[in-house]
Protein backbone atom coordinates (compact mmCIF):
# COMPACT_ATOMS: atom_id res chain seq x y z
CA UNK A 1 156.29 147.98 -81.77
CA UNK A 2 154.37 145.60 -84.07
CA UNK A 3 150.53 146.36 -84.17
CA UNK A 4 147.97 143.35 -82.57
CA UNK A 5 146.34 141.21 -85.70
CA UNK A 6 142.81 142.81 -86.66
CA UNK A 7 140.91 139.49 -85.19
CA UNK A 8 142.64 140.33 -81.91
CA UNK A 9 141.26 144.16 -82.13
CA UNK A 10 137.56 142.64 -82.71
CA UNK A 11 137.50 140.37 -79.86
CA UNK A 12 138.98 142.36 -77.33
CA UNK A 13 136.62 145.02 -78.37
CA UNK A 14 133.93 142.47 -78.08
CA UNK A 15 135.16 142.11 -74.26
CA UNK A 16 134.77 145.69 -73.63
CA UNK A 17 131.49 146.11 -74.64
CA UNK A 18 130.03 143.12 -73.18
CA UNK A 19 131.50 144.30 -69.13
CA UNK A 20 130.52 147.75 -70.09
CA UNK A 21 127.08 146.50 -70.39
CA UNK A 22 124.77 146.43 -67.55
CA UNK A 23 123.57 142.78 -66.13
CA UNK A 24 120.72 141.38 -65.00
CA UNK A 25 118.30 143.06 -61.86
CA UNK A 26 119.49 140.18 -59.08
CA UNK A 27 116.39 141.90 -57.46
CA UNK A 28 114.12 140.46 -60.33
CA UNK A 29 113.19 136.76 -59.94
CA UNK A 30 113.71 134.95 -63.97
CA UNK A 31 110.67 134.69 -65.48
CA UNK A 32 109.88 131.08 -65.18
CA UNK A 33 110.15 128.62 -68.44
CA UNK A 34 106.95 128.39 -70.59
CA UNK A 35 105.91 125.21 -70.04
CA UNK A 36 103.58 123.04 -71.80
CA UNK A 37 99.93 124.55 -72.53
CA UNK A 38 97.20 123.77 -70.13
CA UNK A 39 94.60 121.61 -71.58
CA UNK A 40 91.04 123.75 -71.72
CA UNK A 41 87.85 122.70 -70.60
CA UNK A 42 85.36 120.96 -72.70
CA UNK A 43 82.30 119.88 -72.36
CA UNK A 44 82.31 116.74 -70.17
CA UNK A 45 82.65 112.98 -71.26
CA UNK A 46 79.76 110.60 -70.49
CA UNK A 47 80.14 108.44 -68.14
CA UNK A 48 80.96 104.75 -70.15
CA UNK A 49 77.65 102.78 -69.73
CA UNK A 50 78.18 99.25 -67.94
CA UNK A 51 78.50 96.24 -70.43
CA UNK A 52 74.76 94.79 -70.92
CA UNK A 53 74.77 90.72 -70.49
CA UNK A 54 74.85 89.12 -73.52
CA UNK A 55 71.34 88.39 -75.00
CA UNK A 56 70.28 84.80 -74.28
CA UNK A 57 68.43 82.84 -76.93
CA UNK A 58 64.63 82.95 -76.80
CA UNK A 59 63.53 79.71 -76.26
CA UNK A 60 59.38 79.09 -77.09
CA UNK A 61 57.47 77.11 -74.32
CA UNK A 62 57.43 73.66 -75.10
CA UNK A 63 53.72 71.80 -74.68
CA UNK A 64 54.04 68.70 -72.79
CA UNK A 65 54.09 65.58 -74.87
CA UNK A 66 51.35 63.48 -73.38
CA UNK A 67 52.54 59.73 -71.95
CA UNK A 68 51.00 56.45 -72.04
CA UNK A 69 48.00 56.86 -70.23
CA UNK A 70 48.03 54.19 -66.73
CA UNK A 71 45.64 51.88 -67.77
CA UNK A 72 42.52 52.26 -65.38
CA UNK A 73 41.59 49.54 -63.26
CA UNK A 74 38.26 47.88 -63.81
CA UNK A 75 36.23 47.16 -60.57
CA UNK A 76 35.07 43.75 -62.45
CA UNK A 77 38.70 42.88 -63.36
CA UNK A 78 40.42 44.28 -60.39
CA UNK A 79 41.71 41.64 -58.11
CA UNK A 80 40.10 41.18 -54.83
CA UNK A 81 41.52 41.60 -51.65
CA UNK A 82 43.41 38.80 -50.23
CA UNK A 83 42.22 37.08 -47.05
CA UNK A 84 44.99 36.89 -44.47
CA UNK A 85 46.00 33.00 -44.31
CA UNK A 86 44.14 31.23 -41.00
CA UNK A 87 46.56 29.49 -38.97
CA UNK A 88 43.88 27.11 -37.59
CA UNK A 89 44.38 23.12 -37.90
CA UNK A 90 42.53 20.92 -40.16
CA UNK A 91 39.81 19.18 -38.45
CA UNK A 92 40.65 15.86 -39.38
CA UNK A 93 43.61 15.68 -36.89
CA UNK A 94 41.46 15.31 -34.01
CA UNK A 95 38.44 13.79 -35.32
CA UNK A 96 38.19 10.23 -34.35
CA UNK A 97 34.39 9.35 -34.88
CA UNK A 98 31.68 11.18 -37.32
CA UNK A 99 28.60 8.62 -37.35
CA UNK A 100 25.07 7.90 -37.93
CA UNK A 101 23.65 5.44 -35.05
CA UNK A 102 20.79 3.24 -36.73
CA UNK A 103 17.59 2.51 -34.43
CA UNK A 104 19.42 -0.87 -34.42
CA UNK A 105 22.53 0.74 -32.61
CA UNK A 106 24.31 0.70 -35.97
CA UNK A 107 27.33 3.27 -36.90
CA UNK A 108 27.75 4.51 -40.13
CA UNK A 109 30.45 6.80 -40.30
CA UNK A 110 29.73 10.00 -42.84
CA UNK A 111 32.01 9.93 -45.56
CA UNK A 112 34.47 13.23 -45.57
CA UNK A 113 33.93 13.15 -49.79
CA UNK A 114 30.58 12.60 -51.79
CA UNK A 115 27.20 11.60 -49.69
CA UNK A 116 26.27 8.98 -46.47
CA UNK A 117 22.63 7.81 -46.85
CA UNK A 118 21.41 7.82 -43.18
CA UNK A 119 18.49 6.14 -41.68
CA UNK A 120 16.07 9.33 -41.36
CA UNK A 121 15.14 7.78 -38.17
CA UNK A 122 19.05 8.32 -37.37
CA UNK A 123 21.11 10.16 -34.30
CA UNK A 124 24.53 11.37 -35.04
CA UNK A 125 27.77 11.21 -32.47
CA UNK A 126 30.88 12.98 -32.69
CA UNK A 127 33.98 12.02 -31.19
CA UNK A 128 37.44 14.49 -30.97
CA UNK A 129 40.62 13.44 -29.60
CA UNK A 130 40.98 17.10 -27.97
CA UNK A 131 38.71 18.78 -24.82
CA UNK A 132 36.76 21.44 -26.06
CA UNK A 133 33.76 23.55 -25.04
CA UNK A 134 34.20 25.96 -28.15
CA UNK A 135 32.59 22.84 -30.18
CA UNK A 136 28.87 22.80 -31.59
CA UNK A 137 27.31 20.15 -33.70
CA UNK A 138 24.36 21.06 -36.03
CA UNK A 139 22.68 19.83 -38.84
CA UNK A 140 21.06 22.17 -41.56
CA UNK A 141 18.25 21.55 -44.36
CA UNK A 142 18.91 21.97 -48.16
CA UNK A 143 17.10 25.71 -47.33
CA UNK A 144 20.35 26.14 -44.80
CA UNK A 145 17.90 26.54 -41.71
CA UNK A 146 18.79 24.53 -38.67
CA UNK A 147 16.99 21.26 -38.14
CA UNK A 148 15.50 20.83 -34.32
CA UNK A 149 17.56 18.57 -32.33
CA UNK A 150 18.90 18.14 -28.71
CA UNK A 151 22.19 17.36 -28.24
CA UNK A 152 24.61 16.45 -25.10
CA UNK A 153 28.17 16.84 -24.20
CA UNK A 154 30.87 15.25 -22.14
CA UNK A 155 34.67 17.05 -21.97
CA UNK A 156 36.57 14.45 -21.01
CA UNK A 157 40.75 15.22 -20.11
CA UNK A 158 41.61 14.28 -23.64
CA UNK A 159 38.55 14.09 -25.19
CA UNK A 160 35.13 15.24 -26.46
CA UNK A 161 32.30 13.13 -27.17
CA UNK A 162 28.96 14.70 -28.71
CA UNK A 163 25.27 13.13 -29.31
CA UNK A 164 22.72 14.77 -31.82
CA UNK A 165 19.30 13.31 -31.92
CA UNK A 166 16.78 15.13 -34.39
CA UNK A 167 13.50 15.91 -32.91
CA UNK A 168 11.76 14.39 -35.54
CA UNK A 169 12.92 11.94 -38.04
CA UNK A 170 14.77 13.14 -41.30
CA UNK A 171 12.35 14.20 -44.41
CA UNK A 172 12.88 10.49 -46.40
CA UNK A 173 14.85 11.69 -49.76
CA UNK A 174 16.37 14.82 -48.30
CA UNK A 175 19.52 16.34 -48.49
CA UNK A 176 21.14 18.06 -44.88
CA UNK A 177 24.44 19.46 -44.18
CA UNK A 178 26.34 18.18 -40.77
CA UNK A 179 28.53 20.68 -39.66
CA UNK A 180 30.94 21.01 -36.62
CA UNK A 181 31.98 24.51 -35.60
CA UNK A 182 32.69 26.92 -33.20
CA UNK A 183 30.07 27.51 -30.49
CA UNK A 184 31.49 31.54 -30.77
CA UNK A 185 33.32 31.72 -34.10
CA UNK A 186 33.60 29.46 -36.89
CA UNK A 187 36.72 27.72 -36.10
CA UNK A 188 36.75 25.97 -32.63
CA UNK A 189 38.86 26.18 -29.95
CA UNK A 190 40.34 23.52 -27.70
CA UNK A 191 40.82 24.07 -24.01
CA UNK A 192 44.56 24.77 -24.55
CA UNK A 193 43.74 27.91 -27.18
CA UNK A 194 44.70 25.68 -30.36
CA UNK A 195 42.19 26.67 -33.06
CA UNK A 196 40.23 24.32 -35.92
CA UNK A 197 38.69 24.83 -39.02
CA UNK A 198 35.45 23.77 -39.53
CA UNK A 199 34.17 21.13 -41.19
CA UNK A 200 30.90 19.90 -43.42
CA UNK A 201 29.95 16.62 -44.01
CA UNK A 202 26.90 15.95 -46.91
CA UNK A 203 24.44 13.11 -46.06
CA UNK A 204 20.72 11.91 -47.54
CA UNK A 205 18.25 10.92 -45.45
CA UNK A 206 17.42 6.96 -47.52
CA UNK A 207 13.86 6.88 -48.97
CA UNK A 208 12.01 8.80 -51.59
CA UNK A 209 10.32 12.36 -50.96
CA UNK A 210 6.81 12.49 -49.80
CA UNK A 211 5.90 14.18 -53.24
CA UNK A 212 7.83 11.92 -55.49
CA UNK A 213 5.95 8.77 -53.59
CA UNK A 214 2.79 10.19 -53.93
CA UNK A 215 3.35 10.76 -57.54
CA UNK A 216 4.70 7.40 -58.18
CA UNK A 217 1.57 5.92 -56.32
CA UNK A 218 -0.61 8.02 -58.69
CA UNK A 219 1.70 6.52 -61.92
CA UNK A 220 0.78 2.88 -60.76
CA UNK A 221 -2.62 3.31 -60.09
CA UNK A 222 -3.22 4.72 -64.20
CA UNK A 223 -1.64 1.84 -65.02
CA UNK A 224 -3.07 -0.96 -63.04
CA UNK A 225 -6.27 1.22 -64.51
CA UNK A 226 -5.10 1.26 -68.03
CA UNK A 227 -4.36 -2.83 -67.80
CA UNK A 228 -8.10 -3.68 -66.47
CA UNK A 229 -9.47 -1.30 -69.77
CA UNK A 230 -7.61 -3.64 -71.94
CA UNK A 231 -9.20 -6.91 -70.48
């Protein structure tokens, strides 16, 4: 019989030996497969710090830059007050008759502009085209004090008629105020509420002053003096 090749002697021997050899403990749990290492311990990280805001520029105070001083007001130059407008009516609307009555019986009327020259021995009458009892009728010096004088009234429906009479007669030469006013305030009042402004009126009672004759009598006497020296 023809002998088996020599590579089929070394393998089947190979077989042999390898189920003759005992196997593996089934009892014996396979060691498991070596993994990767376990990190060790260190010492422990710091916790990261939080992110700080970013630094803001330092800005330096700034001084306030003075402004144009408000100009202050000057009690001299400051302007006054205005007056609240008066609603009341001119005078002159309602005045029919401002006059002097002569010892004759004569009317003058007193002139609204300038200076009357009165007879000092004069009385005065006003006459409105309005009733009123608000109305009062006086006449003043040049020292503004009130010159004695009676005076009467009549209030008619529609009308107001007034006398003045000085106690004495006027000072010859003398300037006086006439003035018709308000018996309460200074504008008058008719009997239906409507209110007046008052009014002046400038007069000269007709003669020279008691000191200025006097002084002219003196001046004619030096003369009529002086011309009997020169004889």
């Amino acid at each position: 019989m023809p002998k088996p090749p020599r590579a089929a002697c070394a393998l089947l021997a190979s077989g042999l030996l390898a189920a003759c050899s005992p196997g593996p403990d089934s009892s014996t749990p396979p060691a498991p497969a070596a993994g990767p290492a376990a990190p060790q311990p260190g010492p422990p990280t710091p916790a990261a710090a939080p992110a700080s805001p970013p630094a803001q520029p330092r800005t330096e105070p700034q001084e306030p830059v003075p402004g144009p001083s408000a100009p202050q007001a000057d009690a001299a130059s400051a302007p006054a007050v205005a007056t609240p407008p008066s609603h009341a009516l001119p005078l002159s609307l309602v005045v029919r008759e401002v006059a002097a009555i002569g010892p004759g019986g004569a009317a003058l009327s007193l002139a609204r502009a300038g200076e009357t020259v009165v007879d000092p021995a004069a009385r005065f009458r006003v006459v409105l085209a309005v009733a009123s009892r608000d109305v009062r009728v006086v006449l003043v010096d040049g020292d503004d004090a009130l010159v004695a004088a009676s005076s009467s009234r009549e209030v008619g429906a529609a009308a107001t008629r007034i006398i003045v009479t000085p106690s004495v007669p006027l000072d010859a030469g003398s300037r006086y105020t006439f003035r018709i006013e308000g018996a309460v305030t200074r504008e008058l009042h008719d009997v239906s509420g409507k209110a007046y402004a008052p009014t002046t009126l400038a007069l000269r009672a007709a003669g020279q002053p008691a000191a200025a004759e006097h002084k002219e009598h003196k001046h004619k006497q030096h003369k009529a003096k002086a011309k009997r020296r020169h004889r």
